[in-house]
N, C-alpha and C. Protein backbone atom coordinates (compact mmCIF):
# COMPACT_ATOMS: atom_id res chain seq x y z
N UNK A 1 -5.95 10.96 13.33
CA UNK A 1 -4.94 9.94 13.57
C UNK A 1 -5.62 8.64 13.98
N UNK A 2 -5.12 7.68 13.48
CA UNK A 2 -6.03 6.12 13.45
C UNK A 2 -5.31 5.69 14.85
N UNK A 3 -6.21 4.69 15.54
CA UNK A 3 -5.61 3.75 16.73
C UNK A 3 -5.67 2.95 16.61
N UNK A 4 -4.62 1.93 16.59
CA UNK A 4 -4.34 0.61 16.29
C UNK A 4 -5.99 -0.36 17.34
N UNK A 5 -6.40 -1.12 16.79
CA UNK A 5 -7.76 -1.37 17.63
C UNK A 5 -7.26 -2.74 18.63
N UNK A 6 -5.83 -3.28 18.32
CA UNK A 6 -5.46 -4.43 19.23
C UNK A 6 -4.34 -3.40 20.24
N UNK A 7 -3.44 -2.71 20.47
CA UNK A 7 -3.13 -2.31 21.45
C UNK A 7 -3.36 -0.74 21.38
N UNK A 8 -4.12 -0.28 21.13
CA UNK A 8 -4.54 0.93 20.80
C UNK A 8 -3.13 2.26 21.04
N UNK A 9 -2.69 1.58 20.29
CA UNK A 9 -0.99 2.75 20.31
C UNK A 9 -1.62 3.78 18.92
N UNK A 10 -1.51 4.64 19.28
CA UNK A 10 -1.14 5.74 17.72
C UNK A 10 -0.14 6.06 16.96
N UNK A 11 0.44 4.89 17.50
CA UNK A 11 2.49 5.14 16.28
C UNK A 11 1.68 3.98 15.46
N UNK A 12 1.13 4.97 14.34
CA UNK A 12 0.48 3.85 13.62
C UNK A 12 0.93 4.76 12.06
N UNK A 13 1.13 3.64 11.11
CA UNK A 13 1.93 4.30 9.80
C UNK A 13 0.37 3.98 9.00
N UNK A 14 0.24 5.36 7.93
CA UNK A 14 -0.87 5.23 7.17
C UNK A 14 -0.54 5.05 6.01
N UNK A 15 -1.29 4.79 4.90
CA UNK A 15 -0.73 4.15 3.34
C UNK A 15 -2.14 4.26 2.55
N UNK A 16 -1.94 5.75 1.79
CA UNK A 16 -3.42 5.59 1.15
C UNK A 16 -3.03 5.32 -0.33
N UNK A 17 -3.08 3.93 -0.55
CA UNK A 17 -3.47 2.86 -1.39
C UNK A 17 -4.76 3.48 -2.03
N UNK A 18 -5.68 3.12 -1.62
CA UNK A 18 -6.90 3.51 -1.71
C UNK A 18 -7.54 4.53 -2.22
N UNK A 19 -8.50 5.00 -2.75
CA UNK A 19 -9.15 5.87 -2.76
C UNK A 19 -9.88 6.65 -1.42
N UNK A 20 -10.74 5.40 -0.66
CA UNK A 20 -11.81 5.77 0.08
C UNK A 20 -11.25 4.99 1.94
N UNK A 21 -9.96 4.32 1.50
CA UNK A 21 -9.56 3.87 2.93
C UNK A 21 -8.03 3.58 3.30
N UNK A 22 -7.85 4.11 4.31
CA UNK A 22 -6.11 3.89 4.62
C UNK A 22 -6.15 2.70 4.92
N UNK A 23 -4.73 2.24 4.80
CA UNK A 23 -4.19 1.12 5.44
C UNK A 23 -2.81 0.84 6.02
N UNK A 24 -3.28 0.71 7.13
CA UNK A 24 -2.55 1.15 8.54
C UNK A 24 -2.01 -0.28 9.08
N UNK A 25 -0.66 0.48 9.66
CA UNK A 25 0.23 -0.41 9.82
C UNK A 25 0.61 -0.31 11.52
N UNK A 26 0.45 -0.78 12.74
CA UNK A 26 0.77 -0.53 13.57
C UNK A 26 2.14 -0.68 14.38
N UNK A 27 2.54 0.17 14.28
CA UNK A 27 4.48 0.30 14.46
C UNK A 27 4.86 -0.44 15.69
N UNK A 28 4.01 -0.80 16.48
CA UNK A 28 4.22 -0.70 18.02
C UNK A 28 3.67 -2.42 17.88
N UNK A 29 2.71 -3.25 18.08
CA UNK A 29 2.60 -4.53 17.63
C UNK A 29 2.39 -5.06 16.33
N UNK A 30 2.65 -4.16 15.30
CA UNK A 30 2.95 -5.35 13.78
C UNK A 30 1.50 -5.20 13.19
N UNK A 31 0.09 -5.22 13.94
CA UNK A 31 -0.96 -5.24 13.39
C UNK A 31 -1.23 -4.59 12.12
N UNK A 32 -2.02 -5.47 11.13
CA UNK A 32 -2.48 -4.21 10.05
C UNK A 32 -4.24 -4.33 9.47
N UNK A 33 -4.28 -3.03 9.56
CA UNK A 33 -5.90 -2.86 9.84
C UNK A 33 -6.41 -2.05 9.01
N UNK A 34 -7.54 -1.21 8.65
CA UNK A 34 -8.44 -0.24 7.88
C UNK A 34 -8.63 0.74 8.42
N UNK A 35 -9.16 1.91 7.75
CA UNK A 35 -9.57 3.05 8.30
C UNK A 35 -10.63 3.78 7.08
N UNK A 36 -11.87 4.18 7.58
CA UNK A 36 -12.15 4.96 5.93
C UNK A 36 -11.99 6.38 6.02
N UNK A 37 -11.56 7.14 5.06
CA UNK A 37 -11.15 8.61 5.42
C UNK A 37 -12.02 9.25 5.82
N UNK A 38 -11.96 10.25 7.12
CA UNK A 38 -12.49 10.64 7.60
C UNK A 38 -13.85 11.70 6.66
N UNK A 39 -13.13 11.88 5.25
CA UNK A 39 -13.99 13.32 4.26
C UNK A 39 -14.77 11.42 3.31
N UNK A 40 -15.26 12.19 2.09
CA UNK A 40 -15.00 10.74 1.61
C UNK A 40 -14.34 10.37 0.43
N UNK A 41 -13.04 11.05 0.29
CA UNK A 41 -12.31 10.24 -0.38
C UNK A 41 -10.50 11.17 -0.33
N UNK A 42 -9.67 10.56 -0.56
CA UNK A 42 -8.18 10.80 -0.33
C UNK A 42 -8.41 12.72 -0.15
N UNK A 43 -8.69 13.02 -1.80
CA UNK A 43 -8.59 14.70 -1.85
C UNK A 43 -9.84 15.23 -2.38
N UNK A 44 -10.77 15.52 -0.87
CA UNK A 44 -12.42 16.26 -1.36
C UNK A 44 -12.28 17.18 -1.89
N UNK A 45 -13.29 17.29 -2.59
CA UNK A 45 -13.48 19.16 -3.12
C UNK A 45 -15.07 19.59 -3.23
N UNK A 46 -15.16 19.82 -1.53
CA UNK A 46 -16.97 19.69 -1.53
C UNK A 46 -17.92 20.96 -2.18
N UNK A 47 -18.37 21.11 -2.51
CA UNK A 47 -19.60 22.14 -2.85
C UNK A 47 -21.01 22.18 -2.11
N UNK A 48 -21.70 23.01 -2.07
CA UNK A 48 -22.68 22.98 -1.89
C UNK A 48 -23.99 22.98 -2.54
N UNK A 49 -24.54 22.07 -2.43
CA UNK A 49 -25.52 20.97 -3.21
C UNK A 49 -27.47 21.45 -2.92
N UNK A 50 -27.80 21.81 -3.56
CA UNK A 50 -29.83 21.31 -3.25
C UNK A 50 -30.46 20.14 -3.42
N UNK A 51 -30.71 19.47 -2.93
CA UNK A 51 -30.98 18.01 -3.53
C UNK A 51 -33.23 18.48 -3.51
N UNK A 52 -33.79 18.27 -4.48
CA UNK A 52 -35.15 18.46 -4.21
C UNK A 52 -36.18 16.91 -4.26
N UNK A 53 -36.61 17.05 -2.84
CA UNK A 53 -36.74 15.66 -2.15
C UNK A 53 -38.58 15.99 -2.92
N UNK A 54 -39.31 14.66 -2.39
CA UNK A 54 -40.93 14.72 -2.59
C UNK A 54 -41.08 15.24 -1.53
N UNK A 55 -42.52 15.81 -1.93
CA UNK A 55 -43.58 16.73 -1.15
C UNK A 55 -42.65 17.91 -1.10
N UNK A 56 -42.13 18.73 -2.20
CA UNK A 56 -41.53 19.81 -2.73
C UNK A 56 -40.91 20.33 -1.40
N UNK A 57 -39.68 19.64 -0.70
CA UNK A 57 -38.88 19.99 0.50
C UNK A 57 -37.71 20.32 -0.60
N UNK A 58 -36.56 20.65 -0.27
CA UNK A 58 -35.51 20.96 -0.77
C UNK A 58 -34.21 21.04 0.70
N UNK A 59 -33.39 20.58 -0.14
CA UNK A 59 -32.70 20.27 1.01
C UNK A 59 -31.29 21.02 0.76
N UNK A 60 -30.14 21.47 1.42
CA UNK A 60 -28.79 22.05 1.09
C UNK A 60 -28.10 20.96 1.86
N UNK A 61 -26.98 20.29 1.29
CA UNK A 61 -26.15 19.81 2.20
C UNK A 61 -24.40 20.01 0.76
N UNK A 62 -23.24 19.40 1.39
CA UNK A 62 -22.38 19.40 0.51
C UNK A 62 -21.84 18.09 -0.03
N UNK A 63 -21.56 18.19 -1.46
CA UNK A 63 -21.20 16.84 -1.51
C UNK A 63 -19.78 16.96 -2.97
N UNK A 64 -19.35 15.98 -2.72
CA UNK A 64 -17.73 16.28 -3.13
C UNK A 64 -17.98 16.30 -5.15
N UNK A 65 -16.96 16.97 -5.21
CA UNK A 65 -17.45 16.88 -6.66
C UNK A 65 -16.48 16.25 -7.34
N UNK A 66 -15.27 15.76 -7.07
CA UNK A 66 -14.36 14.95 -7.47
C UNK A 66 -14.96 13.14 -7.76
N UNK A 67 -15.55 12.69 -6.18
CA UNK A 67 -16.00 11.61 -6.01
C UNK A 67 -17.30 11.17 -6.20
N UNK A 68 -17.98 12.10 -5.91
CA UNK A 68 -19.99 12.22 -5.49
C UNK A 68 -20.10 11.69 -3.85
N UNK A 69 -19.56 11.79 -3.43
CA UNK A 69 -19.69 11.89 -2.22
C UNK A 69 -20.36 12.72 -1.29
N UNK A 70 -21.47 12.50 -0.44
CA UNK A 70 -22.64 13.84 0.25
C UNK A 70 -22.61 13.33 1.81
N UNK A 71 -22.74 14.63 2.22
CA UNK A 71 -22.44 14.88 3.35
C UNK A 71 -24.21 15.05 4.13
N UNK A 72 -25.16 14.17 3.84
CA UNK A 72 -26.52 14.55 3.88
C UNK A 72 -26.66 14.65 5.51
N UNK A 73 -26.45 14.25 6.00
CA UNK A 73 -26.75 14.57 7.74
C UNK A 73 -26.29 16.35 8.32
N UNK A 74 -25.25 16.58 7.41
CA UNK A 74 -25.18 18.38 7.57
C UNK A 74 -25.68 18.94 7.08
N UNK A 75 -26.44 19.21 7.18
CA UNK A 75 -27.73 20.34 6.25
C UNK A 75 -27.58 21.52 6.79
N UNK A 76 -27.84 22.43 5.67
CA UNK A 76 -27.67 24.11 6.18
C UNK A 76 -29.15 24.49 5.91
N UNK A 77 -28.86 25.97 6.14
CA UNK A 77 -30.26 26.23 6.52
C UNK A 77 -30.28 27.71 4.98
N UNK A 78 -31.39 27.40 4.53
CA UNK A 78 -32.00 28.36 3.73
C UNK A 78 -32.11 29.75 4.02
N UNK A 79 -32.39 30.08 5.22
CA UNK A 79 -32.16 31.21 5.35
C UNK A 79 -31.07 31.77 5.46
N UNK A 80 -29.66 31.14 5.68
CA UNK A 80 -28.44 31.68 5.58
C UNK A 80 -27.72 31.32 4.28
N UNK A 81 -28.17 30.16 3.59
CA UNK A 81 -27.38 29.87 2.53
C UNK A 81 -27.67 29.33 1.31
N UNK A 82 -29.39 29.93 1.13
CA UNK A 82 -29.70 29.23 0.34
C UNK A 82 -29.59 29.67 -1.24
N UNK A 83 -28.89 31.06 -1.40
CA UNK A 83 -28.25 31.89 -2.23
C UNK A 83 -27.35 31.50 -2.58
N UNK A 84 -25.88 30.77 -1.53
CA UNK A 84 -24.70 29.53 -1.96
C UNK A 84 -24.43 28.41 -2.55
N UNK A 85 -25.36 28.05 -2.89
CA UNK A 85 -25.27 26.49 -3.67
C UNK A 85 -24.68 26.88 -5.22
N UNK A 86 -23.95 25.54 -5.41
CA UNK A 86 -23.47 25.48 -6.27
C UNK A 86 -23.75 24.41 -7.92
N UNK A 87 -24.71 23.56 -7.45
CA UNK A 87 -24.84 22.78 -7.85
C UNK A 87 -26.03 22.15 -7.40
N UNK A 88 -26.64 21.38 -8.22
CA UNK A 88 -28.21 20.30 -8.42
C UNK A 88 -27.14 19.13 -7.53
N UNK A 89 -27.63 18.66 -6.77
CA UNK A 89 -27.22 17.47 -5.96
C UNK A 89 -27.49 16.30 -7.50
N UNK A 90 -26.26 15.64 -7.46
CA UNK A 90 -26.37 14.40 -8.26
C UNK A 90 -26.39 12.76 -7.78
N UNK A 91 -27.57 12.40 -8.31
CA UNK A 91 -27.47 10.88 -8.02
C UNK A 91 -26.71 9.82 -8.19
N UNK A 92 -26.40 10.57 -9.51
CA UNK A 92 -25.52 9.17 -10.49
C UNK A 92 -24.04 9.53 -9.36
N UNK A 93 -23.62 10.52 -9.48
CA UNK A 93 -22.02 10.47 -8.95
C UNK A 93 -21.83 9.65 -7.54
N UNK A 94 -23.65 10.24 -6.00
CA UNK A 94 -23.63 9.96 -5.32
C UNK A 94 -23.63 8.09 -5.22
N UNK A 95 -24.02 7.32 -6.67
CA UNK A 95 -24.30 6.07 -6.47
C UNK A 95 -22.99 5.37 -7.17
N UNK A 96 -22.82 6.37 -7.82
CA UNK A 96 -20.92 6.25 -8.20
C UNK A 96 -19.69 6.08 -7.25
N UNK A 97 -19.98 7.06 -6.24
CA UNK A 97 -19.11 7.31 -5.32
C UNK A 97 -19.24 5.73 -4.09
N UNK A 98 -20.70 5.37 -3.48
CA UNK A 98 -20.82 4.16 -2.86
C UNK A 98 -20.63 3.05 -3.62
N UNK A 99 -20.83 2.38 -5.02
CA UNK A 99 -20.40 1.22 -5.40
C UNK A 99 -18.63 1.36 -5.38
N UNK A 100 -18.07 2.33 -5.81
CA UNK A 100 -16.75 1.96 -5.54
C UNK A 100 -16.23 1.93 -3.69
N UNK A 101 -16.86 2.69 -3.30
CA UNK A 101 -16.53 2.29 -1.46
C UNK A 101 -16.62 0.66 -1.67
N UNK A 102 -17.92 0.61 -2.07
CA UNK A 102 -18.26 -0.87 -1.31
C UNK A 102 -17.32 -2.30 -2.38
N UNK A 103 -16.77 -1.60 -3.49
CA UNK A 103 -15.94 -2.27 -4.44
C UNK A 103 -14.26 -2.64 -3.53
N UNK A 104 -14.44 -1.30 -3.42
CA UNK A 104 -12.90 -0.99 -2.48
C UNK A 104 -13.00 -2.40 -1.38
N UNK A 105 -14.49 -1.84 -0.16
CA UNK A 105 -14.52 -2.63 0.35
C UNK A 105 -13.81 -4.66 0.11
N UNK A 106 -14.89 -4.76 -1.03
CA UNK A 106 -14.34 -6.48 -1.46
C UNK A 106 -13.14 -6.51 -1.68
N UNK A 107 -12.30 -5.99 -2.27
CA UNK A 107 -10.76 -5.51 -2.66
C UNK A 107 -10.06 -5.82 -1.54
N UNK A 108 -10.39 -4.98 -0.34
CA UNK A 108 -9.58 -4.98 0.59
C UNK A 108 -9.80 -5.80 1.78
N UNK A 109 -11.17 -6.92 1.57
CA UNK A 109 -11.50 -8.44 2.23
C UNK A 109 -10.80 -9.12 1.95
N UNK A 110 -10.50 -9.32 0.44
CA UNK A 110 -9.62 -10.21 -0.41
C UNK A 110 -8.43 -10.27 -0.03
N UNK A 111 -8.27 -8.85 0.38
CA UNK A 111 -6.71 -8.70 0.27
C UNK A 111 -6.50 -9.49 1.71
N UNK A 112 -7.22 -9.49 2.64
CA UNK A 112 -6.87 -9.81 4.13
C UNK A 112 -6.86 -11.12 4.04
N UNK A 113 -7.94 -12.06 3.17
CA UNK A 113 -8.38 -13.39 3.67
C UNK A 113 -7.27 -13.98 2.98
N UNK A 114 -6.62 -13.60 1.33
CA UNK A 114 -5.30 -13.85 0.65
C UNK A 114 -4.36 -13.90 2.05
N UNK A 115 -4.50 -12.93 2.71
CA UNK A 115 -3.11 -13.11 3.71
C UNK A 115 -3.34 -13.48 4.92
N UNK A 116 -4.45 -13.62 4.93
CA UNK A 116 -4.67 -15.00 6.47
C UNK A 116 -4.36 -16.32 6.24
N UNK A 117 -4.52 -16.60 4.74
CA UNK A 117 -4.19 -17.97 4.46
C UNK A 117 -2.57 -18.16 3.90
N UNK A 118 -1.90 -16.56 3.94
CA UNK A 118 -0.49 -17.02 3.48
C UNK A 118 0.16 -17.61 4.80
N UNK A 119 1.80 -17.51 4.04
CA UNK A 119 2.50 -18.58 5.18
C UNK A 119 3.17 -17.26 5.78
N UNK A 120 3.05 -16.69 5.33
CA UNK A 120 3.67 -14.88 6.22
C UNK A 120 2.48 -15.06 7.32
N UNK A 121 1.42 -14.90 7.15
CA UNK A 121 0.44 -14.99 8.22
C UNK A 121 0.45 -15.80 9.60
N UNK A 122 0.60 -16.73 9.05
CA UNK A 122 1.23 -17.99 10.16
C UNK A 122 2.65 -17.59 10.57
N UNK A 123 3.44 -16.93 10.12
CA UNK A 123 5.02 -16.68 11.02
C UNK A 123 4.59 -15.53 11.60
N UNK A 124 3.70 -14.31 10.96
CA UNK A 124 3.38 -13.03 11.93
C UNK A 124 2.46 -13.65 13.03
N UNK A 125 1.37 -14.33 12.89
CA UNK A 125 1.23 -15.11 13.95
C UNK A 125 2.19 -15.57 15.08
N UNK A 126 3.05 -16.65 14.79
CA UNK A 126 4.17 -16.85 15.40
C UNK A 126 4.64 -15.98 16.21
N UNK A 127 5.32 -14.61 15.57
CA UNK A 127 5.88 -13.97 16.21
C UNK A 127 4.97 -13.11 17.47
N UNK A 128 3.57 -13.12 17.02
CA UNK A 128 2.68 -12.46 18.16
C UNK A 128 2.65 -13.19 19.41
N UNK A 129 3.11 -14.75 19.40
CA UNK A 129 2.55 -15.74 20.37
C UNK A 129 4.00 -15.59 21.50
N UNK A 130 2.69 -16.25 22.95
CA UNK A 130 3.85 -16.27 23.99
C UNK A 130 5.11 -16.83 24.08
N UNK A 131 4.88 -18.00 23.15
CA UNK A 131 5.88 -19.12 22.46
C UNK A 131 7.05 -18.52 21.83
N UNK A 132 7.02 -17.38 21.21
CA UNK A 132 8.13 -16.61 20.67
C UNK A 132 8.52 -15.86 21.42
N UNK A 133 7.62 -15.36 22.33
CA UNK A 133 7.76 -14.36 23.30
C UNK A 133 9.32 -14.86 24.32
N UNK A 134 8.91 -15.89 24.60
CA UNK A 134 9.93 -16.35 25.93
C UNK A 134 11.19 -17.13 25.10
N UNK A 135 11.45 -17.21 23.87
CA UNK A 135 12.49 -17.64 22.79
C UNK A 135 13.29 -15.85 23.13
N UNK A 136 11.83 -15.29 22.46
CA UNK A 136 12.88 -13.88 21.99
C UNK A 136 13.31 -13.30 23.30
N UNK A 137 12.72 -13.15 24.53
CA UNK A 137 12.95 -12.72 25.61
C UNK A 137 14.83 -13.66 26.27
N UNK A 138 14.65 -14.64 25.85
CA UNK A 138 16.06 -15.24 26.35
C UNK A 138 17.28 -14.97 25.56
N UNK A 139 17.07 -14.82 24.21
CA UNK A 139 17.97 -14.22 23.11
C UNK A 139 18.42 -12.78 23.93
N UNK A 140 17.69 -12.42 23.66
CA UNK A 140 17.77 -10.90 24.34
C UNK A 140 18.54 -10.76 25.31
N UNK A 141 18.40 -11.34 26.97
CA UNK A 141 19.15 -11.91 27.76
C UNK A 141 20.48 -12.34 27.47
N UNK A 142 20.22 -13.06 26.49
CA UNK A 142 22.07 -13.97 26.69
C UNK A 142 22.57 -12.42 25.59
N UNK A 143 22.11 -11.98 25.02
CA UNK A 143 22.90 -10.85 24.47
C UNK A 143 23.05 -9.78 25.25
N UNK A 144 22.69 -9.72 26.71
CA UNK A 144 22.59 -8.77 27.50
C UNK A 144 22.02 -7.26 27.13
N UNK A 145 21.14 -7.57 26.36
CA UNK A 145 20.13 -6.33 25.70
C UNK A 145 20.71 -5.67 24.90
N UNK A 146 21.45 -6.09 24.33
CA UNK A 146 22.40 -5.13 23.01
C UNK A 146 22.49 -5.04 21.84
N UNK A 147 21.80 -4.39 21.16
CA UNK A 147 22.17 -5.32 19.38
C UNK A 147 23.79 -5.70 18.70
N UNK A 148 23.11 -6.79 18.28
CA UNK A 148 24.60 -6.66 18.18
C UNK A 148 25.44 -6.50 16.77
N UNK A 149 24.79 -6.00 15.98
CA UNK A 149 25.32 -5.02 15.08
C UNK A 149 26.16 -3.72 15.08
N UNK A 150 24.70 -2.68 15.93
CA UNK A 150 25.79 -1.61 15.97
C UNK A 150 26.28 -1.19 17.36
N UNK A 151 26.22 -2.77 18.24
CA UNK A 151 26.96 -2.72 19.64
C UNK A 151 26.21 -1.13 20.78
N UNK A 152 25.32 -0.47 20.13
CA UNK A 152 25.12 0.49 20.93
C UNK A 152 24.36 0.75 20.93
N UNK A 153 23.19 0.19 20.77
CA UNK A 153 21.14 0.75 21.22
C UNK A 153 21.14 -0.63 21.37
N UNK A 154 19.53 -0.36 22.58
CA UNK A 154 18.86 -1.55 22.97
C UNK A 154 18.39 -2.67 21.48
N UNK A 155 18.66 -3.71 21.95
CA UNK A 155 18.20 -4.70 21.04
C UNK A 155 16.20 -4.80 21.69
N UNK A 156 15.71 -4.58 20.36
CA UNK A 156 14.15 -4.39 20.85
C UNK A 156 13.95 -5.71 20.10
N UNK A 157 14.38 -6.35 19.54
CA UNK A 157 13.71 -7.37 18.49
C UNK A 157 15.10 -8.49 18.46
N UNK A 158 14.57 -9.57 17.80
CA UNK A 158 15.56 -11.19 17.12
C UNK A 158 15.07 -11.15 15.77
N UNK A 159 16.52 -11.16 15.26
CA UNK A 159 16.73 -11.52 14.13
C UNK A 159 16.97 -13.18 14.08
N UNK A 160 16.27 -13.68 13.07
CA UNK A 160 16.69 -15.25 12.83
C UNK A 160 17.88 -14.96 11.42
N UNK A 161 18.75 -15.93 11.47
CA UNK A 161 19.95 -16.16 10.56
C UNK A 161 19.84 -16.66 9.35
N UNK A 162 18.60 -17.59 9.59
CA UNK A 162 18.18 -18.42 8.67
C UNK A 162 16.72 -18.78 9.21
N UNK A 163 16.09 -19.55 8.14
CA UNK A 163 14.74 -19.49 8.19
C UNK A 163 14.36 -21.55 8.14
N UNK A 164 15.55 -22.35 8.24
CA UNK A 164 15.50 -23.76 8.05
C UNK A 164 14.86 -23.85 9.30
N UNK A 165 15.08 -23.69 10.22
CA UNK A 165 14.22 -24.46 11.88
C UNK A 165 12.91 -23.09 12.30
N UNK A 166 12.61 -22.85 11.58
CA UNK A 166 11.91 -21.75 11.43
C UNK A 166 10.07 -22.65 12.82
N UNK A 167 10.15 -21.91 13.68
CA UNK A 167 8.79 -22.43 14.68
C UNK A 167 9.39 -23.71 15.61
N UNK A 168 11.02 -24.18 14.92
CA UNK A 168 11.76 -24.74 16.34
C UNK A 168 12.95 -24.43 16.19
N UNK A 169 13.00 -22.80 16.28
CA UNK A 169 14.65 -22.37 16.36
C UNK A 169 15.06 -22.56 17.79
N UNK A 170 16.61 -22.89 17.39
CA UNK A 170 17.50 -22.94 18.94
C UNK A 170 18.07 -21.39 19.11
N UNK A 171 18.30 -21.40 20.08
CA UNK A 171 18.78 -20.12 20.26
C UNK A 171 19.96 -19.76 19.49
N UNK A 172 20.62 -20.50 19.12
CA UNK A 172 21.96 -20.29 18.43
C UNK A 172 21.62 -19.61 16.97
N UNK A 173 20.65 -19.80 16.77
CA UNK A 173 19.97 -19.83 15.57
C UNK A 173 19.40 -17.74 15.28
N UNK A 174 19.36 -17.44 16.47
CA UNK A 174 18.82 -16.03 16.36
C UNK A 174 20.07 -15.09 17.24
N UNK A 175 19.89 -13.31 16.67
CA UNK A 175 20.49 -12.82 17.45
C UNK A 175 19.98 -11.52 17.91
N UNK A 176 20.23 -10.76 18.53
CA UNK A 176 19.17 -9.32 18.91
C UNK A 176 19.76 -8.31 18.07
N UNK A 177 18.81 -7.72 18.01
CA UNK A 177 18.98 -6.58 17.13
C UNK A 177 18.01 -5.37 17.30
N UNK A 178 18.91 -3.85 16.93
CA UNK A 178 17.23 -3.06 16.97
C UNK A 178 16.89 -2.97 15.93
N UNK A 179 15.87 -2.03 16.08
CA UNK A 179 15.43 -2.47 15.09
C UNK A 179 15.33 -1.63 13.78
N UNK A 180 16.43 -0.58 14.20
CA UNK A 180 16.80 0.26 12.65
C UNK A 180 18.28 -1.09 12.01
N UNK A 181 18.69 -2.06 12.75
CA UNK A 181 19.84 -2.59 12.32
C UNK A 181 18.85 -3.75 11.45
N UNK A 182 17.99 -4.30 12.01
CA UNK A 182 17.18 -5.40 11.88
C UNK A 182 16.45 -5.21 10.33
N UNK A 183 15.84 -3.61 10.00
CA UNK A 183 15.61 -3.26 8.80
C UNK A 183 16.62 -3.03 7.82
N UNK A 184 18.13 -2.62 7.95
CA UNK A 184 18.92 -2.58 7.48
C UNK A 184 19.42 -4.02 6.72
N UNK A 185 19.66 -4.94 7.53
CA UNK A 185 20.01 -6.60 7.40
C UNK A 185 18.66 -6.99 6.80
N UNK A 186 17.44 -6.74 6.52
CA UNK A 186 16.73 -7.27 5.86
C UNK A 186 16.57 -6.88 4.56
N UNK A 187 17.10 -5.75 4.66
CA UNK A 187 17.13 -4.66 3.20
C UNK A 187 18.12 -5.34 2.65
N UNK A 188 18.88 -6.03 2.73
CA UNK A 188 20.45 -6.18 2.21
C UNK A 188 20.54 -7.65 1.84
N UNK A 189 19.61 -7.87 2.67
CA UNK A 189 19.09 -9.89 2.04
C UNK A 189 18.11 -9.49 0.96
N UNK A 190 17.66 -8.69 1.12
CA UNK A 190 16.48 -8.88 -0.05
C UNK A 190 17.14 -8.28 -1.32
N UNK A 191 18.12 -7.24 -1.22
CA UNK A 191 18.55 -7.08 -2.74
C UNK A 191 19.76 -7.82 -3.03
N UNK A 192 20.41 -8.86 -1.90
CA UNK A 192 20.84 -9.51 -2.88
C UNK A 192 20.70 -10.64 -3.30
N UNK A 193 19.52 -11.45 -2.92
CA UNK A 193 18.35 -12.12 -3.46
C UNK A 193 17.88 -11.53 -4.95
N UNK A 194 17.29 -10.26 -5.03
CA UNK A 194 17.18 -9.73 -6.32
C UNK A 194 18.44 -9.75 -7.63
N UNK A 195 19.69 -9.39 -6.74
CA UNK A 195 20.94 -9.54 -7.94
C UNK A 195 20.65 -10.89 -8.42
N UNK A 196 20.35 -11.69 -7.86
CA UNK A 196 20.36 -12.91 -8.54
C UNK A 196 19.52 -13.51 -9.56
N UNK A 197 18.38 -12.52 -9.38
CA UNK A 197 17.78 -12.64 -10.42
C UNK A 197 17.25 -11.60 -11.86
C-alpha cells in the first residue's frame, strides 16, 4: 500500500496505467504522485534463471519472463536449487525490460511538467493554499457545517457555482457540500456540457 509522501495518509487510490508504475491519487489532500511496482511489472511470472558471469561463476537468481525483469540481489544457492532453473538468464529481455522503465519513466515526467504548467494546476494549487483555506472555512460556517444538497452529512468541501470570479470568489459565490454530493453535481455538469456537443 503506497503513502501519500505530502501528508502521508494511506487512503490513497492506485491506477495502473502503466506497465512498471502506479499512479496514485491521494484521497485525503488531492496530491498525485508515483509508485514503481513493488515485483517489476503489473503481472510477474518469475522463473528461475542461471546467468554465467566471467571467471566461470554462475549465478541463480529469478527473473520475470513476461517483462525480463531480474531479481539479481536474490540469489539462491546451488546446493539447494541448482537442479530448478528454468531458463539461460537473458540479456536482451533484461535490457528490454529497463529501457521501457526508464521510457515509462520520461512519459510520466511529461505527463507532470504538462500539468504543472496547466491552468488545473494553478486552481489545485489554489485550493491547497491558506488563502482558500479561510474562504472555504467561512462558507462552511455560514452553512453551519451542512451540505446543502442532501441537508444531512457534514459538508467536508465548497463547491463554487460558477467559475467567473474564480481566485476572487465572494462568498455568495460558493456553497458546502460533501463530498459524495460535490462528485455527483460535478458529474452532472460535465455530461451536460457533453450533450451539447
Amino acid at each position: 500500500m503506497s503513502e501519500c509522501p505530502k501528508c502521508q495518509s494511506r487512503n490513497v487510490k492506485q491506477n495502473s496505467f502503466f506497465e512498471h508504475h502506479n499512479l496514485n491519487e491521494c484521497l485525503d489532500c488531492k496530491s498525485i504522485f508515483t509508485s514503481k511496482f513493488e515485483d517489476c511489472c503489473l503481472n510477474p511470472d518469475t522463473i528461475l534463471v542461471i546467468e554465467h558471469c566471467s571467471n566461470n561463476r554462475t549465478r541463480l537468481f529469478k527473473q520475470c519472463s513476461k517483462c525480463g525483469g531480474a531479481f539479481r540481489n536474490i540469489q539462491f544457492a546451488f546446493k539447494t536449487h541448482g537442479n530448478l532453473f528454468e531458463s539461460e538468464f537473458s540479456q536482451i529481455n533484461f535490457d528490454n525490460w529497463k529501457k521501457k522503465k526508464s521510457d515509462e519513466n520520461k512519459i510520466i515526467s511529461e505527463y507532470f511538467d504538462v500539468f504543472r504548467k496547466s491552468k488545473f494546476y494553478s486552481y489545485y494549487k489554489y485550493l491547497k493554499s491558506a488563502e482558500w483555506k479561510i474562504i472555504r472555512d467561512k462558507v462552511i460556517e455560514r452553512d453551519n457545517g451542512i451540505c446543502l444538497y442532501c441537508k444531512t452529512k457534514p459538508a467536508q468541501e465548497v463547491h463554487h457555482k460558477h467559475y467567473r470570479t474564480i481566485y476572487k470568489e465572494k462568498i455568495d459565490d460558493l456553497e458546502s457540500v460533501c463530498s459524495d454530493c460535490h462528485r455527483a453535481i460535478h458529474k452532472s455538469v460535465f455530461s451536460e456540457v457533453l450533450k451539447g456537443h
